[in-house]
N, C-alpha and C. Protein backbone atom coordinates (compact mmCIF):
# COMPACT_ATOMS: atom_id res chain seq x y z
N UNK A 1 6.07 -85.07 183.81
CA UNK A 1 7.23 -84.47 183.19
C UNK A 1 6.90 -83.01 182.88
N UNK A 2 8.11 -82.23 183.34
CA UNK A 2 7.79 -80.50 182.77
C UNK A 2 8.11 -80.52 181.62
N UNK A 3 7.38 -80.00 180.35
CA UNK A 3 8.28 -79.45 179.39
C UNK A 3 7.72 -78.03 179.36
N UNK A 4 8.75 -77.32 177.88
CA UNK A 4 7.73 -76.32 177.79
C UNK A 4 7.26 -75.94 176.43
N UNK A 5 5.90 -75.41 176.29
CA UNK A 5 5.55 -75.27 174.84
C UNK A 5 6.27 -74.37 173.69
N UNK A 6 6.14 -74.61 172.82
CA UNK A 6 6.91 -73.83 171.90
C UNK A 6 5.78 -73.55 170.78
N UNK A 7 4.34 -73.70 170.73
CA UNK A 7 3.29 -73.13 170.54
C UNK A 7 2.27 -73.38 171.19
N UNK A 8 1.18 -72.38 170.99
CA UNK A 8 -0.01 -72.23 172.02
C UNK A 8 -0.77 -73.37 171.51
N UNK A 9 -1.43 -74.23 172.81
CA UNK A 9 -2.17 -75.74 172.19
C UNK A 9 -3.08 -75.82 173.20
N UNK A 10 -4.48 -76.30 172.76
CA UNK A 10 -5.71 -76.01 173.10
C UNK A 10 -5.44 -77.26 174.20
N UNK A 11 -6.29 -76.94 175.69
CA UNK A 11 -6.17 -77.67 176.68
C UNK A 11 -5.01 -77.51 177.56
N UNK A 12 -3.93 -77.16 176.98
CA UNK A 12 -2.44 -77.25 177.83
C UNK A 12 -2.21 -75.98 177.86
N UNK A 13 -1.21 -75.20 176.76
CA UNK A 13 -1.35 -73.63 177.24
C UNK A 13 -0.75 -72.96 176.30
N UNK A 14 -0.31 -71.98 176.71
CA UNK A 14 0.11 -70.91 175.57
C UNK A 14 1.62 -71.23 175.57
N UNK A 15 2.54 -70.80 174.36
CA UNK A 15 3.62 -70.94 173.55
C UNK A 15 5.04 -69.99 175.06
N UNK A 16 5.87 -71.02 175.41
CA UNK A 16 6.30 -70.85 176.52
C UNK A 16 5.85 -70.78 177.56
N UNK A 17 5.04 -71.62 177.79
CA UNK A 17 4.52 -71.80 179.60
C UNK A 17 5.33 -73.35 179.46
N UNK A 18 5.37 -73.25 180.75
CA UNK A 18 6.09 -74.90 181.56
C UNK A 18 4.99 -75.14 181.93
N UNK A 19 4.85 -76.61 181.34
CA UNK A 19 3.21 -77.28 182.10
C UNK A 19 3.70 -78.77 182.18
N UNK A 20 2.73 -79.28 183.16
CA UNK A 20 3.13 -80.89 183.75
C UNK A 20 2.65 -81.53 182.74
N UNK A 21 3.07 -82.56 182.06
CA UNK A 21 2.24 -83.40 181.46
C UNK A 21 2.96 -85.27 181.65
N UNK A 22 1.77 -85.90 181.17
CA UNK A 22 2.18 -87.48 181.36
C UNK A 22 3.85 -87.78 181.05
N UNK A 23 4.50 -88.40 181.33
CA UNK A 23 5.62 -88.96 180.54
C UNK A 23 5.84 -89.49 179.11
N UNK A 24 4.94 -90.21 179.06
CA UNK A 24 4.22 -90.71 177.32
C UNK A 24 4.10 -90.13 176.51
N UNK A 25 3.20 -89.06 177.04
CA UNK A 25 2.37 -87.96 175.90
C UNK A 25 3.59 -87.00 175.52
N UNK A 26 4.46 -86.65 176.31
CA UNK A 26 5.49 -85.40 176.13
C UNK A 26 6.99 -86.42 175.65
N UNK A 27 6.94 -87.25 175.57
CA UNK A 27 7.68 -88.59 174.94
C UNK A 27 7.69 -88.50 173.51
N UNK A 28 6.49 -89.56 173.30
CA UNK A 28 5.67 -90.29 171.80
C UNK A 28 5.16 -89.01 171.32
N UNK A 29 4.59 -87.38 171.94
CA UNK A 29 4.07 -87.09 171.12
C UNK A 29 4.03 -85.25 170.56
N UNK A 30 4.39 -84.87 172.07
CA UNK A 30 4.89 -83.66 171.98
C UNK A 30 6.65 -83.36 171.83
N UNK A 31 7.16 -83.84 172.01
CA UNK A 31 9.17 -83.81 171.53
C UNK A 31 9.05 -84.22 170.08
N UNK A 32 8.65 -85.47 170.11
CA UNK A 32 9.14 -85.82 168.50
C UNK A 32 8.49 -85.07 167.74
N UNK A 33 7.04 -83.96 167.62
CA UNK A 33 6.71 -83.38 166.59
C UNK A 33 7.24 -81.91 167.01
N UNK A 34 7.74 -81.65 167.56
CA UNK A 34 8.52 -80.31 168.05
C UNK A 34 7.44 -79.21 168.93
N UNK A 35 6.84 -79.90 169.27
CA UNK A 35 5.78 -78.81 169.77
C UNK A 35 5.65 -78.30 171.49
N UNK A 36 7.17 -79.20 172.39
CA UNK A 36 7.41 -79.08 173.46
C UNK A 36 8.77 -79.43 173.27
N UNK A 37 9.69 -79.05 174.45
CA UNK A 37 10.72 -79.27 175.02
C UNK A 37 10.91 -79.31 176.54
N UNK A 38 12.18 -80.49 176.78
CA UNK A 38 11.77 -80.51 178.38
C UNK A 38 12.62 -79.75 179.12
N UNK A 39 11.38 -79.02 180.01
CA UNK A 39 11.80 -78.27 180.81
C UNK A 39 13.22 -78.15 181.42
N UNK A 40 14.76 -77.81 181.23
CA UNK A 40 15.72 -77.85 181.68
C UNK A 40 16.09 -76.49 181.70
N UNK A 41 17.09 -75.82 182.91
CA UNK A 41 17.79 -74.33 182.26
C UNK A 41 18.34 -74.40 180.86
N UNK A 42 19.15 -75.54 180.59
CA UNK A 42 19.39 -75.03 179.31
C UNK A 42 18.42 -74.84 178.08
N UNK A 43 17.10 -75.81 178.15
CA UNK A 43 16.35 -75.16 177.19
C UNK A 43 15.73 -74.30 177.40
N UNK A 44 15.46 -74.15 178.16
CA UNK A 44 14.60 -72.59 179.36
C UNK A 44 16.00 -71.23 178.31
N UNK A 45 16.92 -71.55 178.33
CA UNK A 45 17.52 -70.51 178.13
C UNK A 45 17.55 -70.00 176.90
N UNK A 46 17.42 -71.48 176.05
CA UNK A 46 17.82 -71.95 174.42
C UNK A 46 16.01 -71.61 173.95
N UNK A 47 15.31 -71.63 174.85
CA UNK A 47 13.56 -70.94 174.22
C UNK A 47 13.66 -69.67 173.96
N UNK A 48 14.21 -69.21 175.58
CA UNK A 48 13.99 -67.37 175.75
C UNK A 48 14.64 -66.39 174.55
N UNK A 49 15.93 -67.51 173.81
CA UNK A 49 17.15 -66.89 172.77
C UNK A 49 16.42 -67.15 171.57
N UNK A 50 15.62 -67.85 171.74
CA UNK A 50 14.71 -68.27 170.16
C UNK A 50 13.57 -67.04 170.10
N UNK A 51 12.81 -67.05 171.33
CA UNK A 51 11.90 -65.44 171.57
C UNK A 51 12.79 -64.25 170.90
N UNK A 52 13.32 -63.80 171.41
CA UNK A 52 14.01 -62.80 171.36
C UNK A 52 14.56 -62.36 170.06
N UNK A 53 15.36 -63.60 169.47
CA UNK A 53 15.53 -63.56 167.84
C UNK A 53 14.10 -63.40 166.92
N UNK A 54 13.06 -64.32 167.51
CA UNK A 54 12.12 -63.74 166.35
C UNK A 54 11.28 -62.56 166.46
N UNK A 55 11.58 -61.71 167.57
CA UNK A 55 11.34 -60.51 168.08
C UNK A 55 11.63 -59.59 167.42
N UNK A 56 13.21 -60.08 167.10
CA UNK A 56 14.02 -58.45 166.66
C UNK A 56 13.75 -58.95 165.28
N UNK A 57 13.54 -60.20 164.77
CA UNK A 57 13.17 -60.62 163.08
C UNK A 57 11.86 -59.60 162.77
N UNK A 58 11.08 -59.78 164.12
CA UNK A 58 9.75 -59.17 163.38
C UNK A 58 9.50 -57.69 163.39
N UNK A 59 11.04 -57.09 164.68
CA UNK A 59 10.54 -55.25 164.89
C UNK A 59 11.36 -55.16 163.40
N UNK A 60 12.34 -55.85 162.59
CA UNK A 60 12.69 -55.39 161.43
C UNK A 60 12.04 -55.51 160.37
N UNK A 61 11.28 -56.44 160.25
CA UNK A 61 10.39 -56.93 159.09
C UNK A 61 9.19 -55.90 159.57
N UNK A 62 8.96 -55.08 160.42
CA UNK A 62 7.83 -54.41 160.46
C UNK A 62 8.63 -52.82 160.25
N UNK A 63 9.93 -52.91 160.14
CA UNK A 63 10.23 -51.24 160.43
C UNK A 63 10.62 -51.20 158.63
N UNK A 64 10.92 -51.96 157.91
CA UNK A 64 11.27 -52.36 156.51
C UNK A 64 10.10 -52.28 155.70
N UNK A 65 8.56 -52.48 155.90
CA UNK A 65 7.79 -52.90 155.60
C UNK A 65 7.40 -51.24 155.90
N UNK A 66 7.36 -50.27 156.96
CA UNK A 66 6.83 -48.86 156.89
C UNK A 66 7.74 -48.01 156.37
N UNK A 67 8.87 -48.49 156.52
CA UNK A 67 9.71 -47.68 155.15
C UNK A 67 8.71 -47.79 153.40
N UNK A 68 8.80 -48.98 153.12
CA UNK A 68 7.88 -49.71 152.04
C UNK A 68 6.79 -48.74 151.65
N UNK A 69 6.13 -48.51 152.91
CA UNK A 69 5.03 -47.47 152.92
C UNK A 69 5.16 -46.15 152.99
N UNK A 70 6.16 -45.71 153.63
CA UNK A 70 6.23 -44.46 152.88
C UNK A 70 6.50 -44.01 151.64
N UNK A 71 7.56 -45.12 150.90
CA UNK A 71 7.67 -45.03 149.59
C UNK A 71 6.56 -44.72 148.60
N UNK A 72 5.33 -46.06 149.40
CA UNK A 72 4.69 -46.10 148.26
C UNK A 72 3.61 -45.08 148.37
N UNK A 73 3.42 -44.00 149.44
CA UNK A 73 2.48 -43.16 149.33
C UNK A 73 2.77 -41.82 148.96
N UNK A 74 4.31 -41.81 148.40
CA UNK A 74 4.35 -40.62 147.08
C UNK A 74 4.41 -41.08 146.05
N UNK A 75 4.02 -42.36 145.50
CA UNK A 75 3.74 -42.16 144.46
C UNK A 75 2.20 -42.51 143.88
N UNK A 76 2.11 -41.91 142.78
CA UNK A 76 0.96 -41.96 142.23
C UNK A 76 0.54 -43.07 140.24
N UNK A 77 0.16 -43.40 140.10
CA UNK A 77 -0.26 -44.52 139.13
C UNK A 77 -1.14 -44.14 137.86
N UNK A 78 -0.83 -43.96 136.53
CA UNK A 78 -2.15 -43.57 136.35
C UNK A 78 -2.19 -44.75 135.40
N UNK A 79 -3.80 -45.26 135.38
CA UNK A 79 -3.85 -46.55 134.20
C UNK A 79 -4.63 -46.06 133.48
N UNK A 80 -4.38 -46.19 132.27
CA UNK A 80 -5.31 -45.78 131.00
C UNK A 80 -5.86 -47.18 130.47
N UNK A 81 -7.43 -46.87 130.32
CA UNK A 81 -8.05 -48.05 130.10
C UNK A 81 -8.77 -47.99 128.66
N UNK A 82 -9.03 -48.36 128.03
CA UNK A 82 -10.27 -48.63 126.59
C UNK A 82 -12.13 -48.11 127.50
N UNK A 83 -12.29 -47.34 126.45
CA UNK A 83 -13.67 -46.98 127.13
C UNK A 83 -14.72 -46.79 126.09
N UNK A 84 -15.84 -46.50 126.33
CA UNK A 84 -16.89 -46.62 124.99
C UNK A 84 -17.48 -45.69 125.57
N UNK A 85 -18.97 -45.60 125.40
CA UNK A 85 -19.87 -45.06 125.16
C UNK A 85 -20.24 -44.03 126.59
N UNK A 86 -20.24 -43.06 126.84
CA UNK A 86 -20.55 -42.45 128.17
C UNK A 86 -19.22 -42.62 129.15
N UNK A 87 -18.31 -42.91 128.46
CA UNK A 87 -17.02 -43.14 129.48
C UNK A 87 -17.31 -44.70 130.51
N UNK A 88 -18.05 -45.26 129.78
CA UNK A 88 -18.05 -46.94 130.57
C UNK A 88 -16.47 -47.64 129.89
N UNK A 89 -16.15 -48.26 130.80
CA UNK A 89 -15.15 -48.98 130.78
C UNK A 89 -15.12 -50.40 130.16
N UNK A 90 -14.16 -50.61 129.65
CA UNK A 90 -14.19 -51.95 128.75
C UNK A 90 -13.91 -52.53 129.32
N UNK A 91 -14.32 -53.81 130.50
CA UNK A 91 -13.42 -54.44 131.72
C UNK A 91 -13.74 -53.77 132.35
N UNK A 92 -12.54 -54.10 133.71
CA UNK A 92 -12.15 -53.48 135.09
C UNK A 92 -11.01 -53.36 135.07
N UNK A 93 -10.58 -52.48 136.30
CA UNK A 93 -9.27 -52.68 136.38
C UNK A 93 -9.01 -53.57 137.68
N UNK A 94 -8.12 -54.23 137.71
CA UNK A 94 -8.22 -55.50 138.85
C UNK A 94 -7.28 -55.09 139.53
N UNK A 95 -6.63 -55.85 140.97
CA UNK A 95 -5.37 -55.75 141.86
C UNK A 95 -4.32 -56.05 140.67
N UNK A 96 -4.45 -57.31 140.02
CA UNK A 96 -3.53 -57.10 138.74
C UNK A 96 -2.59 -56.32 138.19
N UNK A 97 -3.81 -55.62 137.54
CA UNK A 97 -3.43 -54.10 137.08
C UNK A 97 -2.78 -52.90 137.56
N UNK A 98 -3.28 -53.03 138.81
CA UNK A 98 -2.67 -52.00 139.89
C UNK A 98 -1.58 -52.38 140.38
N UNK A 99 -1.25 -53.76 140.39
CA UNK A 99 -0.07 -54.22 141.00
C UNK A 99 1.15 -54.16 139.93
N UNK A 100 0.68 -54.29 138.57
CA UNK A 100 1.76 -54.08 137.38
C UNK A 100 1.93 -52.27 137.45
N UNK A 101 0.73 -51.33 137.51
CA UNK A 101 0.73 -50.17 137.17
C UNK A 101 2.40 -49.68 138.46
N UNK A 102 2.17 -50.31 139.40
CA UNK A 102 3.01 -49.89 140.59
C UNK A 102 4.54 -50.69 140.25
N UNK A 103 4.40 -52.13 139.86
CA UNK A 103 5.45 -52.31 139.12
C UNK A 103 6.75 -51.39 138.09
N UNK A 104 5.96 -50.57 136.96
CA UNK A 104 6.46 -49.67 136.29
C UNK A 104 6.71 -48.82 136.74
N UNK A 105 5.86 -48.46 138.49
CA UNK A 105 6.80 -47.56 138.46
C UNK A 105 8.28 -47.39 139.66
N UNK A 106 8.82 -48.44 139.59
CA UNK A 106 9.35 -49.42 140.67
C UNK A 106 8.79 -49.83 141.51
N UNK A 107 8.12 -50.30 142.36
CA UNK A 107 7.81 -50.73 143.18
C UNK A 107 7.28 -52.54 143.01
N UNK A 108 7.96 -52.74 144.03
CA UNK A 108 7.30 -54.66 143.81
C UNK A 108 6.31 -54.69 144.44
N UNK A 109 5.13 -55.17 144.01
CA UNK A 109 3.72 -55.58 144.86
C UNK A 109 3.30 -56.76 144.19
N UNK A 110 2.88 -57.62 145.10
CA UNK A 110 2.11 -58.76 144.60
C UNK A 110 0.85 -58.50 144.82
N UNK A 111 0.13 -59.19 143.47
CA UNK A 111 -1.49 -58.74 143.71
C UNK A 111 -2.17 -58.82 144.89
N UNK A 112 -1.84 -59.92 145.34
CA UNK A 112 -2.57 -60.17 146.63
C UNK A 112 -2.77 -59.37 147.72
N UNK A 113 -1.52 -58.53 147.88
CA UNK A 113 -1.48 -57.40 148.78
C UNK A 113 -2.10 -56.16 148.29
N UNK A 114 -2.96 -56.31 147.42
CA UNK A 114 -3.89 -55.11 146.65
C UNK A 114 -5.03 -54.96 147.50
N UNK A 115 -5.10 -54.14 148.09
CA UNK A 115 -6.78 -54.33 148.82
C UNK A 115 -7.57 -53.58 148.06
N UNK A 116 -8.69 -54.55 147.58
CA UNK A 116 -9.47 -53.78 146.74
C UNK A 116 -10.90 -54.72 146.93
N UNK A 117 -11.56 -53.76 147.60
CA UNK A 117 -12.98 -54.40 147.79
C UNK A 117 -13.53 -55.03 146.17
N UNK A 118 -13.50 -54.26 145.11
CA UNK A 118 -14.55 -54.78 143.69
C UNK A 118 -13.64 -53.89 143.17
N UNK A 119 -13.51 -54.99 141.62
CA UNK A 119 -12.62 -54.33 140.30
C UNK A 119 -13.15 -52.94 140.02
N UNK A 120 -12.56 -51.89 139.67
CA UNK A 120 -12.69 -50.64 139.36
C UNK A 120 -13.91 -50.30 138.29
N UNK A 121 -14.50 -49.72 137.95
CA UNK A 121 -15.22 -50.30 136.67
C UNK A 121 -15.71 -48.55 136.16
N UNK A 122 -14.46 -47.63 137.01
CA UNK A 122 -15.24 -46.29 136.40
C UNK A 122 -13.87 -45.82 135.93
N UNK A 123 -14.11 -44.23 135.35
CA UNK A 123 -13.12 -43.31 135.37
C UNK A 123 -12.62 -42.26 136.97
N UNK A 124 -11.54 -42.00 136.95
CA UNK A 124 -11.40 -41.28 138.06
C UNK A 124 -10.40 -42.01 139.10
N UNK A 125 -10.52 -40.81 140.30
CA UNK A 125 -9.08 -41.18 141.05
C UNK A 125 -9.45 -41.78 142.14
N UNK A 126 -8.87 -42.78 142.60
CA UNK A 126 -8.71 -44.02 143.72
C UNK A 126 -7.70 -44.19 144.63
N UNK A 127 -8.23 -43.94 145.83
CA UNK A 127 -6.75 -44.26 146.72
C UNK A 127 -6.64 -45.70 147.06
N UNK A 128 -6.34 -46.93 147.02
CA UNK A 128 -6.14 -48.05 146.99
C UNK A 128 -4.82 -48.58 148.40
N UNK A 129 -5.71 -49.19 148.90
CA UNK A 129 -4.55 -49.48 150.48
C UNK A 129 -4.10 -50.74 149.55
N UNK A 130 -2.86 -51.21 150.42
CA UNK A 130 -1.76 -51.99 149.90
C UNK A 130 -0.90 -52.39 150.89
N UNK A 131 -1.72 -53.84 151.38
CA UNK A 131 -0.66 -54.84 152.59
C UNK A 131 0.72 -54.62 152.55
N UNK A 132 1.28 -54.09 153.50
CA UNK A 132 3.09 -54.35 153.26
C UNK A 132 3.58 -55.37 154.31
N UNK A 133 2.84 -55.11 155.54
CA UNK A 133 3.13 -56.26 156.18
C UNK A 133 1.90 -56.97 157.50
N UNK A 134 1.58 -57.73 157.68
CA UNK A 134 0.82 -58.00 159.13
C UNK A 134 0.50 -57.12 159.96
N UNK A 135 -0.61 -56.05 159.54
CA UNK A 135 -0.76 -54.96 160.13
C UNK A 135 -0.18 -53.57 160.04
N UNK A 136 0.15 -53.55 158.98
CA UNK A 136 1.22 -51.98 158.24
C UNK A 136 0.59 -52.28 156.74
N UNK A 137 -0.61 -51.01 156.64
CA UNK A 137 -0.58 -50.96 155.43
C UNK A 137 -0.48 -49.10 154.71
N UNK A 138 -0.51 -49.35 153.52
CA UNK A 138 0.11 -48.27 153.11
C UNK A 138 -1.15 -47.93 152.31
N UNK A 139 -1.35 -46.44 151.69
CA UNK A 139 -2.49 -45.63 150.83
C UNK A 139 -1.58 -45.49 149.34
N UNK A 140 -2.13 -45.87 147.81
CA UNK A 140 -1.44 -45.04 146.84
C UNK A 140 -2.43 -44.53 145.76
N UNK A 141 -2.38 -43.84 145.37
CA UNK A 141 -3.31 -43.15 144.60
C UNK A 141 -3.53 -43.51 142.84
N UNK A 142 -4.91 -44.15 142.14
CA UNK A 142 -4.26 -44.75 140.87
C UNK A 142 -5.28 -43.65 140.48
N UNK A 143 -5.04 -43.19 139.52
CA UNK A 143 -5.65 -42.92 138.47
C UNK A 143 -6.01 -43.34 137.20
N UNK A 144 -7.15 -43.60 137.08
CA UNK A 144 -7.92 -44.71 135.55
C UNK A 144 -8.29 -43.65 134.98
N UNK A 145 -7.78 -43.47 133.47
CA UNK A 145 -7.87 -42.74 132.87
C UNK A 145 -8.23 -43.41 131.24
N UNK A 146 -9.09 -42.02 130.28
CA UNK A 146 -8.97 -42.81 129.56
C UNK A 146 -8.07 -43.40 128.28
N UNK A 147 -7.96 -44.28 127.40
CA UNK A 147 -7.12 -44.21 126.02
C UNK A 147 -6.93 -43.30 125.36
């Protein structure tokens, strides 16, 4: 039986190739978990329209996402922290922090998209990259300052 894949699967092939397989196996085990369809023009046609839509889903979610980034690389952050003795820092400042500091000043970021090798732990200025999307990331500048 032809079907064709609708993701890439180890042994058979990559996500839209038409490949032969048993009757059984593309039966019992590839249709019912959605991971093939059988080869016909109309699904041949009804795949290529599914490509194509998540194509233009992803040139927008990537052209939305460098807008995102230009936003966020005029602006600048400054966090004022508690400090003691020699200008050591009480704490760190974490993605957290940086992700609320960018909060205030509109911007939505979730921590996670903070790239930050190790919590901050000095005074002074930091340019801090910041995931916007699957390969688009953006630069913003924080400044830790003190109380």
């Amino acid at each position: 039986m032809e079907v064709i894949l609708k993701m890439d699967m180890d042994k058979l092939g990559k996500a839209g190739e038409a490949v032969s397989v048993k009757d059984g196996y593309a039966r019992n085990y590839l249709i019912p978990r959605g991971f093939a369809l059988v080869d016909t023009p109309k699904s041949r046609k009804a795949w290529e329209s599914e490509v194509k839509r998540t194509e233009q889903k992803e040139s927008k979610e990537i052209k939305t996402s460098e807008d995102f980034v230009k936003k966020l690389e005029t602006i600048s952050c400054t966090i004022t922290v508690k400090v003691g003795e020699k200008d050591k820092l009480f704490g760190s400042v974490t993605s957290l922090d940086i992700a609320e500091a960018l909060k205030a000043q509109g911007v939505e970021v979730d921590k996670k998209h903070v790239i930050l090798d190790e919590p901050i732990k000095e005074l002074g200025v930091y340019t801090i990259e910041v995931k916007a999307h699957a390969g688009v990331t953006g630069k913003v500048k924080i400044w830790v300052v003190k109380e």
